[in-house]
N, C-alpha and C. Protein backbone atom coordinates (compact mmCIF):
# COMPACT_ATOMS: atom_id res chain seq x y z
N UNK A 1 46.90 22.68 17.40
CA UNK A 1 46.32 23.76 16.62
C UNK A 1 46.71 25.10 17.24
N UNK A 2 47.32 26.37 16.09
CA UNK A 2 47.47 27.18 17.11
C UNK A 2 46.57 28.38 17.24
N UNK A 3 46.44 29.08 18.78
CA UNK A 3 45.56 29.61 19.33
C UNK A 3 45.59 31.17 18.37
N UNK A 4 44.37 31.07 18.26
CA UNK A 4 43.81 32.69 17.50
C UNK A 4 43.45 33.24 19.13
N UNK A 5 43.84 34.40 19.16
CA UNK A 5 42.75 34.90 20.07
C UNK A 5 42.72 36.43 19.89
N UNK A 6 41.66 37.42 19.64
CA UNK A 6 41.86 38.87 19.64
C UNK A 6 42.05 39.35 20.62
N UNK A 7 42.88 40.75 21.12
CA UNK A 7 42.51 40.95 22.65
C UNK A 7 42.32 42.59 21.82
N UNK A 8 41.02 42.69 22.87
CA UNK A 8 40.31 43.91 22.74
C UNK A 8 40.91 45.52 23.60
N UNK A 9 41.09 46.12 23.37
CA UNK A 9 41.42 47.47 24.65
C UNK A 9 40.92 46.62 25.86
N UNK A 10 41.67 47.47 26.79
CA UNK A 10 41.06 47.04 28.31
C UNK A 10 39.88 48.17 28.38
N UNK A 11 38.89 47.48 29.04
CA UNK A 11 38.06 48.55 29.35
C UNK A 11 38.35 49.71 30.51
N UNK A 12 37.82 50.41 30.32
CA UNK A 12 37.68 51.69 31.62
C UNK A 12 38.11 50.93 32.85
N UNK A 13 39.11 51.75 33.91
CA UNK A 13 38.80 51.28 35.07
C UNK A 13 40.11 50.07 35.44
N UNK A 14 40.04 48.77 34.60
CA UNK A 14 40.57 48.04 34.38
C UNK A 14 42.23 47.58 35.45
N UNK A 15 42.38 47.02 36.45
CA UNK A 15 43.52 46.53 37.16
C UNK A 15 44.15 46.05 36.79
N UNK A 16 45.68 45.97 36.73
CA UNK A 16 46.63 44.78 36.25
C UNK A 16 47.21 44.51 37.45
N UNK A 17 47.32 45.44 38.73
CA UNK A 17 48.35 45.60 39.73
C UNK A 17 47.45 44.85 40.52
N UNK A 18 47.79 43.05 40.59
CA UNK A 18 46.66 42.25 41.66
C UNK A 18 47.77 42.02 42.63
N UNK A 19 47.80 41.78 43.70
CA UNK A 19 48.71 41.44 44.40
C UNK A 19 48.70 39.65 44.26
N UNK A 20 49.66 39.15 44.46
CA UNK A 20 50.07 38.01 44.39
C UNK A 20 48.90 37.00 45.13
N UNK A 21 47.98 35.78 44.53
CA UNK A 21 47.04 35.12 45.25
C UNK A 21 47.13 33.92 44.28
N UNK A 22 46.49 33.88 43.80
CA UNK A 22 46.20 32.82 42.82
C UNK A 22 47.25 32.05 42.21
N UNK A 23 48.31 32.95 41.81
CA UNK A 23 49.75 32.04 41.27
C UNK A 23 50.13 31.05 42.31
N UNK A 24 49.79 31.15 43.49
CA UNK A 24 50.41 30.59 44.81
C UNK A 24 49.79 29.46 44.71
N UNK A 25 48.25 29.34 44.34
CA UNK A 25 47.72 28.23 44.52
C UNK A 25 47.63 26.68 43.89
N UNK A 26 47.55 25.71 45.19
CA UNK A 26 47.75 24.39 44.26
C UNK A 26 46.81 23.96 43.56
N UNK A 27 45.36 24.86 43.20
CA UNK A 27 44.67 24.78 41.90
C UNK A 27 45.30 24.78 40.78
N UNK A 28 45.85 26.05 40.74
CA UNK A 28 46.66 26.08 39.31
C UNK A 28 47.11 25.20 38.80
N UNK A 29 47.59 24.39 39.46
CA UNK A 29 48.58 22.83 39.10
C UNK A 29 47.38 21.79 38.42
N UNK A 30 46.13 21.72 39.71
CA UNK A 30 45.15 21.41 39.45
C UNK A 30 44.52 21.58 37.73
N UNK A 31 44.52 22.74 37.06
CA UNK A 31 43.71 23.84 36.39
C UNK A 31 44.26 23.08 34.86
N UNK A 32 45.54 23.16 34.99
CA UNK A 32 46.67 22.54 33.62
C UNK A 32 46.24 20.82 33.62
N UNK A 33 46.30 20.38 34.67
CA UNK A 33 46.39 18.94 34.61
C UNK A 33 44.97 18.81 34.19
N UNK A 34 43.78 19.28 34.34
CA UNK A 34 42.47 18.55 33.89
C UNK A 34 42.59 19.30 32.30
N UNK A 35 43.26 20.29 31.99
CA UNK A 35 42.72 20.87 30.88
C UNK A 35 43.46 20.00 29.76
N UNK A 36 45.07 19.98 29.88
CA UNK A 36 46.06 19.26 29.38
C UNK A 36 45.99 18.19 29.33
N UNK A 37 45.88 17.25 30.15
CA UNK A 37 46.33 16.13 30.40
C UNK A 37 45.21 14.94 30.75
N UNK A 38 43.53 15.92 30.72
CA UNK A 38 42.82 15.19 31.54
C UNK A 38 42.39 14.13 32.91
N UNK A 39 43.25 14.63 33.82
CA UNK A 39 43.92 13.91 35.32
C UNK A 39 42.14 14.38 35.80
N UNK A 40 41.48 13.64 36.05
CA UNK A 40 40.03 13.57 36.86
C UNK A 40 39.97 12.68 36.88
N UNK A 41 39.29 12.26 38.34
CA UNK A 41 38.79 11.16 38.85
C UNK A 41 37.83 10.87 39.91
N UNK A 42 37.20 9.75 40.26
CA UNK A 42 36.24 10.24 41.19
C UNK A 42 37.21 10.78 42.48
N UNK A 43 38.37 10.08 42.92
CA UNK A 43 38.68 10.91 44.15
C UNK A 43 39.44 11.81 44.07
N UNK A 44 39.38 12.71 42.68
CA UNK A 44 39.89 14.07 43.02
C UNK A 44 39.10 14.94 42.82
N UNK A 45 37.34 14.53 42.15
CA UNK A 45 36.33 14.79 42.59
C UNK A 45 35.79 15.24 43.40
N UNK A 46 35.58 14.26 44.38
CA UNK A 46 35.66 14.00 45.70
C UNK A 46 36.44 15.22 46.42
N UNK A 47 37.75 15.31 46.51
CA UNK A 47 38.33 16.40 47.05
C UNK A 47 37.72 18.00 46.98
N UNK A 48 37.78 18.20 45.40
CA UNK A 48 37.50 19.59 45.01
C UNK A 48 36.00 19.18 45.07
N UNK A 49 35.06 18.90 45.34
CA UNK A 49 33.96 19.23 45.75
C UNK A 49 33.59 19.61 47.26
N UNK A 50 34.53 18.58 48.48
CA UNK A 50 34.57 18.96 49.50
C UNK A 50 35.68 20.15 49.81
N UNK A 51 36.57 20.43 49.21
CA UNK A 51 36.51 21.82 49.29
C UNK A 51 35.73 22.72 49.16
N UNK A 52 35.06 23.13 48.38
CA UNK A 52 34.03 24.02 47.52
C UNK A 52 32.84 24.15 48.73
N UNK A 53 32.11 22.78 48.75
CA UNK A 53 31.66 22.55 50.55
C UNK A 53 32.18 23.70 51.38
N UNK A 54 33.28 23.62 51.87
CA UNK A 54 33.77 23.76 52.87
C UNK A 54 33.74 25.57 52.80
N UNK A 55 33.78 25.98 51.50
CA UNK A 55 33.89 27.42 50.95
C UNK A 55 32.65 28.11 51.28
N UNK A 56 31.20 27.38 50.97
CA UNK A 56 30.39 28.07 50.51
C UNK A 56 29.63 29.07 51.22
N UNK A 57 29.74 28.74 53.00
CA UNK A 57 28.75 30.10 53.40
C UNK A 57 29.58 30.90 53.15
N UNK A 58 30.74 30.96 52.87
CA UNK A 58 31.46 32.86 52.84
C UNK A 58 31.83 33.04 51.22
N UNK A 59 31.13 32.10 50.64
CA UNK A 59 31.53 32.57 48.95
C UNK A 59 31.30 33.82 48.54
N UNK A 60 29.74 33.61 48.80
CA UNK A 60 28.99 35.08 47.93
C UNK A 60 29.73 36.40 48.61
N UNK A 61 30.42 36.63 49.99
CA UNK A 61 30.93 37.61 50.20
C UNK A 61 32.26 38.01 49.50
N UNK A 62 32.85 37.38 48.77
CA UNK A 62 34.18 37.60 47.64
C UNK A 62 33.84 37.99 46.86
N UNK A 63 32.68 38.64 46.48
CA UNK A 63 31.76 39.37 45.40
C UNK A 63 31.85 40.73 45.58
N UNK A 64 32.39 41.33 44.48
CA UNK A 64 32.80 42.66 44.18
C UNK A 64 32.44 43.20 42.86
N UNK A 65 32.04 44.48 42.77
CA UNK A 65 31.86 45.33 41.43
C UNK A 65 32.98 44.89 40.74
N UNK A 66 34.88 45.34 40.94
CA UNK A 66 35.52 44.69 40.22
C UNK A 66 35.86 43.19 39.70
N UNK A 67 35.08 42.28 40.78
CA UNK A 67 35.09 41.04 40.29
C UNK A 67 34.30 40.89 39.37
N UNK A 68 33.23 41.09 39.25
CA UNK A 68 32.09 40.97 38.44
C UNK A 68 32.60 42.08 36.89
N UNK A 69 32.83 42.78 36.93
CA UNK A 69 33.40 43.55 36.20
C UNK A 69 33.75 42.60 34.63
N UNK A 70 34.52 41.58 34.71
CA UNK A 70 35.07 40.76 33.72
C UNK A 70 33.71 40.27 32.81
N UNK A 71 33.03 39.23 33.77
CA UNK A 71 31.75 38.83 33.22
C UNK A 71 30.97 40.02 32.37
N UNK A 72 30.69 40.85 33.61
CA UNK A 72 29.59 42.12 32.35
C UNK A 72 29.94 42.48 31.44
N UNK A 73 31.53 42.89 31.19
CA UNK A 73 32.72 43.31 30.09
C UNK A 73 32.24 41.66 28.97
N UNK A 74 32.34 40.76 29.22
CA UNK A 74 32.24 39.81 28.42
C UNK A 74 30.74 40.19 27.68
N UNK A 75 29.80 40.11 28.62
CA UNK A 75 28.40 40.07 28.17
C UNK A 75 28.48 41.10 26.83
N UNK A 76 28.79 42.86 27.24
CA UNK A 76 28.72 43.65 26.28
C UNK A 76 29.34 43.69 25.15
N UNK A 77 30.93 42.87 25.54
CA UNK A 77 31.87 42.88 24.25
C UNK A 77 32.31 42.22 23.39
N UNK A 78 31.44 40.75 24.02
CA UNK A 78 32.02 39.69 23.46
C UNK A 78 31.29 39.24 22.70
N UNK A 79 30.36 39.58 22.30
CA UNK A 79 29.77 39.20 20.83
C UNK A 79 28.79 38.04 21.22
N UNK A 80 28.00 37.44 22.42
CA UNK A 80 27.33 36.38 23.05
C UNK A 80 25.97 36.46 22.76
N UNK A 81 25.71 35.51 21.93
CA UNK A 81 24.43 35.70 21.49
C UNK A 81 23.06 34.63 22.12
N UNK A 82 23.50 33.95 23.43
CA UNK A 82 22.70 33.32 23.89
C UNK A 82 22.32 31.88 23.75
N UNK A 83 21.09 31.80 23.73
CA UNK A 83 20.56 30.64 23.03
C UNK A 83 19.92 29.77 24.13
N UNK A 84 20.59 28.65 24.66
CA UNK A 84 20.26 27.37 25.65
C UNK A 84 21.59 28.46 26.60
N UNK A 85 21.67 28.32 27.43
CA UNK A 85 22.82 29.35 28.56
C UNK A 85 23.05 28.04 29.40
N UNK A 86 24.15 27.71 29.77
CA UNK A 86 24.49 26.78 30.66
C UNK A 86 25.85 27.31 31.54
N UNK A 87 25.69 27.26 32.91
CA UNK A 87 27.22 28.21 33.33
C UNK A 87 27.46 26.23 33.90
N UNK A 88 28.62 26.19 33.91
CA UNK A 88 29.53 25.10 34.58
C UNK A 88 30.18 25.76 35.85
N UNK A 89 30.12 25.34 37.34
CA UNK A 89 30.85 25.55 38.19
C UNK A 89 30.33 27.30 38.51
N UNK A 90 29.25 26.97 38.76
CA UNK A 90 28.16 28.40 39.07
C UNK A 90 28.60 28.77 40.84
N UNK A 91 28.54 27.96 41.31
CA UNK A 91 29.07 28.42 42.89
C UNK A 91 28.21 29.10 43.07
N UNK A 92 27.76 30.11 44.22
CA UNK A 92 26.84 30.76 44.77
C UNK A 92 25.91 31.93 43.32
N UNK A 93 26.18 31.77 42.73
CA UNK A 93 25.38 32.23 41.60
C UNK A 93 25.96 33.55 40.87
N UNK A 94 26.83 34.35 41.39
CA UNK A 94 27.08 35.66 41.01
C UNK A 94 27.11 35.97 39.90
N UNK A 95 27.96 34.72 38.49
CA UNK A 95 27.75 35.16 37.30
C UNK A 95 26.18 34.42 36.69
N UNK A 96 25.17 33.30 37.29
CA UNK A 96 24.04 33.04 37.11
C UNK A 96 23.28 34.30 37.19
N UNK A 97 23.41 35.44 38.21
CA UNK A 97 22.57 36.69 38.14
C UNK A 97 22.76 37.15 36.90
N UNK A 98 23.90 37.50 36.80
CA UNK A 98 24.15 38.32 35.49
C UNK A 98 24.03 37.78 34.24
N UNK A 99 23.73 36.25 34.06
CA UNK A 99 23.34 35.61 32.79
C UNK A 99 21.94 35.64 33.02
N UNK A 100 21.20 35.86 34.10
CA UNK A 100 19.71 35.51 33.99
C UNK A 100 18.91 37.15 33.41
N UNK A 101 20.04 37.91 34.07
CA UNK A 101 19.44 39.68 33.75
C UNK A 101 19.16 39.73 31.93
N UNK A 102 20.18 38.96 31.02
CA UNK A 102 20.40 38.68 29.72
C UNK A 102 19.72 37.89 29.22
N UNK A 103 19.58 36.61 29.43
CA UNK A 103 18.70 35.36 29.01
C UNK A 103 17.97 35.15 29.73
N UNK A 104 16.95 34.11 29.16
CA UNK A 104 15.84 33.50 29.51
C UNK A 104 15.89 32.21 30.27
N UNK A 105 16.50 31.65 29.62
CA UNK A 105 16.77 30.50 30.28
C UNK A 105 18.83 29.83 30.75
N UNK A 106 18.09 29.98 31.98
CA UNK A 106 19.82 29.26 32.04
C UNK A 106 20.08 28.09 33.36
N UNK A 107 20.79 27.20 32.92
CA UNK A 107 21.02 26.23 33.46
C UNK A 107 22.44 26.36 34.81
N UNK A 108 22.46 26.49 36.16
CA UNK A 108 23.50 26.30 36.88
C UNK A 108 23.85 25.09 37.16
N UNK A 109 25.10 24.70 36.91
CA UNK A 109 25.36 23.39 37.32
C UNK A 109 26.87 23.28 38.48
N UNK A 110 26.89 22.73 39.07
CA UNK A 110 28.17 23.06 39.88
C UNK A 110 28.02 21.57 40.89
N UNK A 111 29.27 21.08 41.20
CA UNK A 111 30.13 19.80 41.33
C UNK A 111 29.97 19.96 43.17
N UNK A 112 29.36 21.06 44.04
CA UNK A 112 29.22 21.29 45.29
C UNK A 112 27.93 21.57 45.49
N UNK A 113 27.39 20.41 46.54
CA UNK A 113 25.66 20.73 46.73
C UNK A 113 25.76 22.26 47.51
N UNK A 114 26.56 22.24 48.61
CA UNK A 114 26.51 23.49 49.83
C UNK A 114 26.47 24.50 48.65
N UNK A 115 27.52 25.22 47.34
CA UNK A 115 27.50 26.37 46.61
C UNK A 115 26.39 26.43 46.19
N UNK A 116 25.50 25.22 45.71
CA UNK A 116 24.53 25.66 44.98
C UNK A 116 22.90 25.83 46.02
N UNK A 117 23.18 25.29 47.07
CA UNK A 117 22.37 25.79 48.30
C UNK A 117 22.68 27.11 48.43
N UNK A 118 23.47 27.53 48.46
CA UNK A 118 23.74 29.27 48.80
C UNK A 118 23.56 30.27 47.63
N UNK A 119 23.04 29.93 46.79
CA UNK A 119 22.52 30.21 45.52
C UNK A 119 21.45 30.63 45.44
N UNK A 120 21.00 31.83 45.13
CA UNK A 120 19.58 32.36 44.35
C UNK A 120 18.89 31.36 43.65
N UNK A 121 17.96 31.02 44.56
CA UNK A 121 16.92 30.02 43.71
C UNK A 121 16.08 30.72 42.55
N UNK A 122 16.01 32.34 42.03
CA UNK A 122 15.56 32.56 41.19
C UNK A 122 15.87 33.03 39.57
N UNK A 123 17.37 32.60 40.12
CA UNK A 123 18.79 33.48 39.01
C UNK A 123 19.20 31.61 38.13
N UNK A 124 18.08 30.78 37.64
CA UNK A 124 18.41 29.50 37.09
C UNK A 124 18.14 28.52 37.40
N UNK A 125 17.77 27.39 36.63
CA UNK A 125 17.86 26.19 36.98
C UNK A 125 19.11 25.42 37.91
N UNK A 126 19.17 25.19 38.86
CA UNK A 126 20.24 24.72 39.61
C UNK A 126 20.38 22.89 39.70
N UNK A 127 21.57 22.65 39.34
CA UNK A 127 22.16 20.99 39.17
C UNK A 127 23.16 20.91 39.32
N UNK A 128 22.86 19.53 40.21
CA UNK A 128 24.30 19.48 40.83
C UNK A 128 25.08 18.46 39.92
N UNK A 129 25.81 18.61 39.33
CA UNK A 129 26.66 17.71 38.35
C UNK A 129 28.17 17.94 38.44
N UNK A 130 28.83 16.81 37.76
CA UNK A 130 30.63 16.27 37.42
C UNK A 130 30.59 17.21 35.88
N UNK A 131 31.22 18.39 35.77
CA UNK A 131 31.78 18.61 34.84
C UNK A 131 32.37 17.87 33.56
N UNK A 132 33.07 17.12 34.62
CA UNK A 132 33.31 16.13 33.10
C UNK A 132 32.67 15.19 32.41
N UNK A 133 31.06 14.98 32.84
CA UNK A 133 30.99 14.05 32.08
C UNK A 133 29.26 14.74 32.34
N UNK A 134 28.97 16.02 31.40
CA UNK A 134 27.80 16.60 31.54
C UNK A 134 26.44 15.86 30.87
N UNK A 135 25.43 16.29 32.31
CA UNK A 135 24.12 15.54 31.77
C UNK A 135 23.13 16.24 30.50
N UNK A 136 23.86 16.58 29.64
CA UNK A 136 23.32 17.51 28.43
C UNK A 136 23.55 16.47 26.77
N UNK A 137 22.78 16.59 26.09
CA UNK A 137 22.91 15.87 24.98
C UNK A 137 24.33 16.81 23.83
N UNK A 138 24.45 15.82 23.41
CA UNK A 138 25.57 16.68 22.16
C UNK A 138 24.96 17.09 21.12
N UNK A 139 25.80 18.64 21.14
CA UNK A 139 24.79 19.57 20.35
C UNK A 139 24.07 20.70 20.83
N UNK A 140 23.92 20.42 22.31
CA UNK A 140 22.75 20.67 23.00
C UNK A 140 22.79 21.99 23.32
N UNK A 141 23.65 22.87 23.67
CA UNK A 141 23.79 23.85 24.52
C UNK A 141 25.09 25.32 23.76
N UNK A 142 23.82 26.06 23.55
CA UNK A 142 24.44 27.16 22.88
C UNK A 142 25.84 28.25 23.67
N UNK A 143 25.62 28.21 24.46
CA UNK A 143 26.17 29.14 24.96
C UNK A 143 26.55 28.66 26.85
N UNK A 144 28.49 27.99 26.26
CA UNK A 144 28.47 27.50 27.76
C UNK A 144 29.32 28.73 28.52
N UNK A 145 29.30 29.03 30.22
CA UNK A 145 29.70 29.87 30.40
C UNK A 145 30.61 29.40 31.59
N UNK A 146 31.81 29.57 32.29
CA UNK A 146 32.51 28.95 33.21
C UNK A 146 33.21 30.41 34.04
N UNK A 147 33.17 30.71 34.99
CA UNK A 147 33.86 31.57 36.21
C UNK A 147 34.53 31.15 36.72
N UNK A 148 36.13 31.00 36.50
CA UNK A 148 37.00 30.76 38.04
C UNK A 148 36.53 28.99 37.64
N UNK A 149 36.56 28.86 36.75
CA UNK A 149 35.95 27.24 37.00
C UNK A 149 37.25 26.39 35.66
N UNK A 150 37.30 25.13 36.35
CA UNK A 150 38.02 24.18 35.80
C UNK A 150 37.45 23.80 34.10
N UNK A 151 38.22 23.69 32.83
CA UNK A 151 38.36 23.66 31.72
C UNK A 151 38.12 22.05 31.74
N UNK A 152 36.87 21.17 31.05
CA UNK A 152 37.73 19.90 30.47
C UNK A 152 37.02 20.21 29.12
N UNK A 153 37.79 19.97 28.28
CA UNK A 153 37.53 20.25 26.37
C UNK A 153 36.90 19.41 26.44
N UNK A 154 36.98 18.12 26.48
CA UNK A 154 35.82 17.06 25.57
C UNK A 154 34.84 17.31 25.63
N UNK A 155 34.18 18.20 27.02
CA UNK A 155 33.01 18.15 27.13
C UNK A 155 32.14 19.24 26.79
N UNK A 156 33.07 20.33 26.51
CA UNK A 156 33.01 21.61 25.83
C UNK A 156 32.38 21.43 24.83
N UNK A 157 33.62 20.23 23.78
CA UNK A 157 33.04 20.22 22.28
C UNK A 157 32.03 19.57 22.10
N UNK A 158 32.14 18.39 23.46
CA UNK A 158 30.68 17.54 22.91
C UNK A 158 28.88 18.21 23.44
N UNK A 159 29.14 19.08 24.48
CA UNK A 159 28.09 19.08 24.32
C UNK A 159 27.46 20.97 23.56
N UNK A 160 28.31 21.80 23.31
CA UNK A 160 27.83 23.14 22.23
C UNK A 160 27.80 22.83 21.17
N UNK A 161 26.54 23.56 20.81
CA UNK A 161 26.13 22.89 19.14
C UNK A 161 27.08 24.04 18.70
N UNK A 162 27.09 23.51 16.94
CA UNK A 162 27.96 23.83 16.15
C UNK A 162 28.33 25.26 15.83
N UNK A 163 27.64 26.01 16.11
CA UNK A 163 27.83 27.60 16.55
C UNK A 163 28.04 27.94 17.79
N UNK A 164 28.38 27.10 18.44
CA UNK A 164 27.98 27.53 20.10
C UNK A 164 29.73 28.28 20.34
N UNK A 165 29.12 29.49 21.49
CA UNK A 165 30.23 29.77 22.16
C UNK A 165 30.87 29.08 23.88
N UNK A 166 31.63 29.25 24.31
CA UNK A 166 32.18 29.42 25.38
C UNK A 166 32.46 30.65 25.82
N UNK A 167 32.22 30.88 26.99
CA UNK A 167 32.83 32.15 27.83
C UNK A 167 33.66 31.72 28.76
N UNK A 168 34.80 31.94 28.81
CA UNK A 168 35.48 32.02 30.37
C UNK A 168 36.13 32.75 30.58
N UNK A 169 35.96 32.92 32.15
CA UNK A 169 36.32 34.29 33.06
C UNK A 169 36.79 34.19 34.06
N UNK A 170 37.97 34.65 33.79
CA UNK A 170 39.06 34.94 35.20
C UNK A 170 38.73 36.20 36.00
N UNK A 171 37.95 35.92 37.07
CA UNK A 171 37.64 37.05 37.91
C UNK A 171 39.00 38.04 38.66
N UNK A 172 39.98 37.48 38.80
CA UNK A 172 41.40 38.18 39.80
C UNK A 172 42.14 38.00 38.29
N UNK A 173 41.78 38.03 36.81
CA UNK A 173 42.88 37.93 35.98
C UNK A 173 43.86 36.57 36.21
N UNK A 174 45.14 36.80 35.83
CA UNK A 174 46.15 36.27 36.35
C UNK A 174 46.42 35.50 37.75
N UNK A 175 45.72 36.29 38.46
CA UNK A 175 45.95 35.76 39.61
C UNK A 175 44.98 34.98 40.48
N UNK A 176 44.05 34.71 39.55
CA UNK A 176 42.53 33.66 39.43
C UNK A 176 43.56 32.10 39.94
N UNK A 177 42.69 31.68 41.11
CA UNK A 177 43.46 30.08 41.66
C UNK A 177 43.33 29.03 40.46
N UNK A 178 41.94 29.33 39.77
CA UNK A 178 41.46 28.56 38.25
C UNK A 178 42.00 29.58 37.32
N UNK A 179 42.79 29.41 36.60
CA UNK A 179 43.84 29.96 35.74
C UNK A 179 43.93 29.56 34.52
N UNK A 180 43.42 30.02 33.62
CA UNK A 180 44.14 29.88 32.41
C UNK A 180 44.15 31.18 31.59
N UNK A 181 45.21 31.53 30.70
CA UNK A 181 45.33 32.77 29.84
C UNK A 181 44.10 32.27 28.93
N UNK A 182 43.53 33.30 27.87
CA UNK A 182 42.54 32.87 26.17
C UNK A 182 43.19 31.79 25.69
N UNK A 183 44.58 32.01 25.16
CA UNK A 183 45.43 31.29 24.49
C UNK A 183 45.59 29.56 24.57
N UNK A 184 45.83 29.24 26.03
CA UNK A 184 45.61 28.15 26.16
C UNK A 184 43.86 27.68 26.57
N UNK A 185 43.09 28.39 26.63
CA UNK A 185 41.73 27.52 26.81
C UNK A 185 41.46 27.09 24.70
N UNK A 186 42.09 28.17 24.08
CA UNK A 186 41.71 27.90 22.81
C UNK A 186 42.31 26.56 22.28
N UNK A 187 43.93 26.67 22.45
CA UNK A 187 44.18 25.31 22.69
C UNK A 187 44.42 23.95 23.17
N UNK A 188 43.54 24.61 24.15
CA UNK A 188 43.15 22.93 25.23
C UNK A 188 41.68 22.59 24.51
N UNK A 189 40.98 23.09 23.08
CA UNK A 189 39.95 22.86 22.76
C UNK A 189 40.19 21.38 21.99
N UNK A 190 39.49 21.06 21.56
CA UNK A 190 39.71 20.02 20.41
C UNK A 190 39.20 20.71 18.45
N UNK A 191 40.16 20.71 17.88
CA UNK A 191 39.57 21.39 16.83
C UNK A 191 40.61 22.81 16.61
N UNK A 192 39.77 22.93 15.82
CA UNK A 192 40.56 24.46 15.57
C UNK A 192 39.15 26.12 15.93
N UNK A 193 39.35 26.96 17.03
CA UNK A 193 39.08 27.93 17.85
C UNK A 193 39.63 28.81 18.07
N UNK A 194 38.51 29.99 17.86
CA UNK A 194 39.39 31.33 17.97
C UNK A 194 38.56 32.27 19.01
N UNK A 195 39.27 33.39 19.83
CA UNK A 195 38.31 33.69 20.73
C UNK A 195 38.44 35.38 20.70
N UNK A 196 37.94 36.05 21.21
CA UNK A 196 38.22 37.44 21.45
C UNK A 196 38.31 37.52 22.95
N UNK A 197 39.11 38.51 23.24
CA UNK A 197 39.56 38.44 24.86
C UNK A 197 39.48 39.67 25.17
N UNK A 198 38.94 40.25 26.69
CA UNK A 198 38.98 41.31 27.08
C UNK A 198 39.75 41.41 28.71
N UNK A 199 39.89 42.63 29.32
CA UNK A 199 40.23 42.98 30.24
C UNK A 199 39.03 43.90 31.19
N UNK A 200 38.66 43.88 32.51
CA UNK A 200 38.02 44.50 32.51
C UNK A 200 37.79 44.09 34.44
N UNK A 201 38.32 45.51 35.18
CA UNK A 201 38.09 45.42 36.93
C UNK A 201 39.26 44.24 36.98
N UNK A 202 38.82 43.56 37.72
CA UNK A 202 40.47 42.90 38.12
C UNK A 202 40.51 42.00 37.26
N UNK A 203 39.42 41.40 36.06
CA UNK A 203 39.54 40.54 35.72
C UNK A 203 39.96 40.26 34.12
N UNK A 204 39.66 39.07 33.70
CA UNK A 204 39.99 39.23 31.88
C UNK A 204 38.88 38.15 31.45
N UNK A 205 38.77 37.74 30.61
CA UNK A 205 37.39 37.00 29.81
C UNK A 205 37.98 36.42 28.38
N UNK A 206 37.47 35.42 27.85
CA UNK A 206 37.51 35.12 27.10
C UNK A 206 36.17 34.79 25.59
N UNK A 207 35.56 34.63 24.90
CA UNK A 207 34.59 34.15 24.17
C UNK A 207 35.55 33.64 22.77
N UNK A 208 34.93 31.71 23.08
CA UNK A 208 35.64 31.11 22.05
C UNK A 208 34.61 30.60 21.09
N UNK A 209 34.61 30.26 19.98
CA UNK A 209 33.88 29.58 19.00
C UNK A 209 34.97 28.45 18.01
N UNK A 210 34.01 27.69 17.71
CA UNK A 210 34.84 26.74 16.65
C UNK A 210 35.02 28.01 15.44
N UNK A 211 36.29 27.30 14.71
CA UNK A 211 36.88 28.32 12.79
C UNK A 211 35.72 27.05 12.45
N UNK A 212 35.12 27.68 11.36
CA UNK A 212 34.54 26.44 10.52
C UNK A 212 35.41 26.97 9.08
């Protein structure tokens, strides 16, 4: 199916000049193969969770106005109207703050006990779960939201009800280690999806919905 996606002005402020990080990384390789190809398993699970481990007391310090920048740019521009809030791959909470300042209720879930220990116990429900195979009913969840976090579609479509959006956000843009352009998260969906895309601090954003 091919990818709709709008891209909006960059907002104010806005970086393109990242220095080279993320292209380098063997996530990226990672990032295509679960979205494309669906390559997960428990022991590559296993791996990228004990990485993430291994990340988490110095996560929350990679937190910057321009990192964050993308997310808030999403919140205001992207047309997100809430509902059930679920972020996938929440890590120390940074975009959980900024979904909790907006909604009422929101669910953190993330694949590393240590990230979600280093987490604001008051910015969400916190769970530790496998992305790919979410403990949410189908249907269930209006509004899923992902940072810097790994894409698997099936579970996208199965568990946002039939209006539901997606958000995802490349905090370093391009040069995000979890990588994907709008274009391909629209068509790594199942179905036919269209998204509006912004730019905004170092980063870029996406908000997708099913075409009905």
């Amino acid at each position: 199916m091919a990818a709709t996606v709008t891209w909006l002005a960059d907002a104010p402020g806005t970086q393109r000049d990242i220095p080279a990080f993320g292209s380098e990384s063997a996530m990226r390789k990672v990032t295509r193969q679960v979205a494309f190809d669906g390559r997960w398993d428990a022991e590559r699970a296993a791996k990228v969770g004990a990485l993430f481990d291994s990340m988490a007391d110095e996560w929350a310090q990679r937190a910057s106005p321009e990192r964050r920048a993308a997310m808030t740019d999403a919140l205001d521009r992207g047309g997100i109207r809430g509902g059930r809030v679920v972020e996938l791959g929440s890590g120390t909470g940074a975009g959980t703050e900024a979904l909790a300042e907006r909604f009422g209720s929101i669910v953190a879930l993330d694949l590393s006990l240590a990230m979600l220990q280093n987490a604001p116990a008051d910015a969400g429900s916190r769970v530790q779960g496998d992305s790919s195979a979410l403990p949410f009913h189908d249907d269930s969840v209006d509004t899923l939201t992902l940072v810097n976090m790994l894409l698997f579609p099936s579970e996208v479509d199965r568990v946002l009800s039939p209006t539901g959006q997606l958000v995802w956000v490349n905090s370093l843009a391009e040069e995000t280690p979890i990588h994907l352009p709008p274009e391909d998260v629209v068509s790594a969906l199942p179905g036919a999806w269209a998204a509006v895309a912004g730019r905004a601090g170092t980063g870029l954003w996406c908000v997708a919905a099913r075409v009905s």
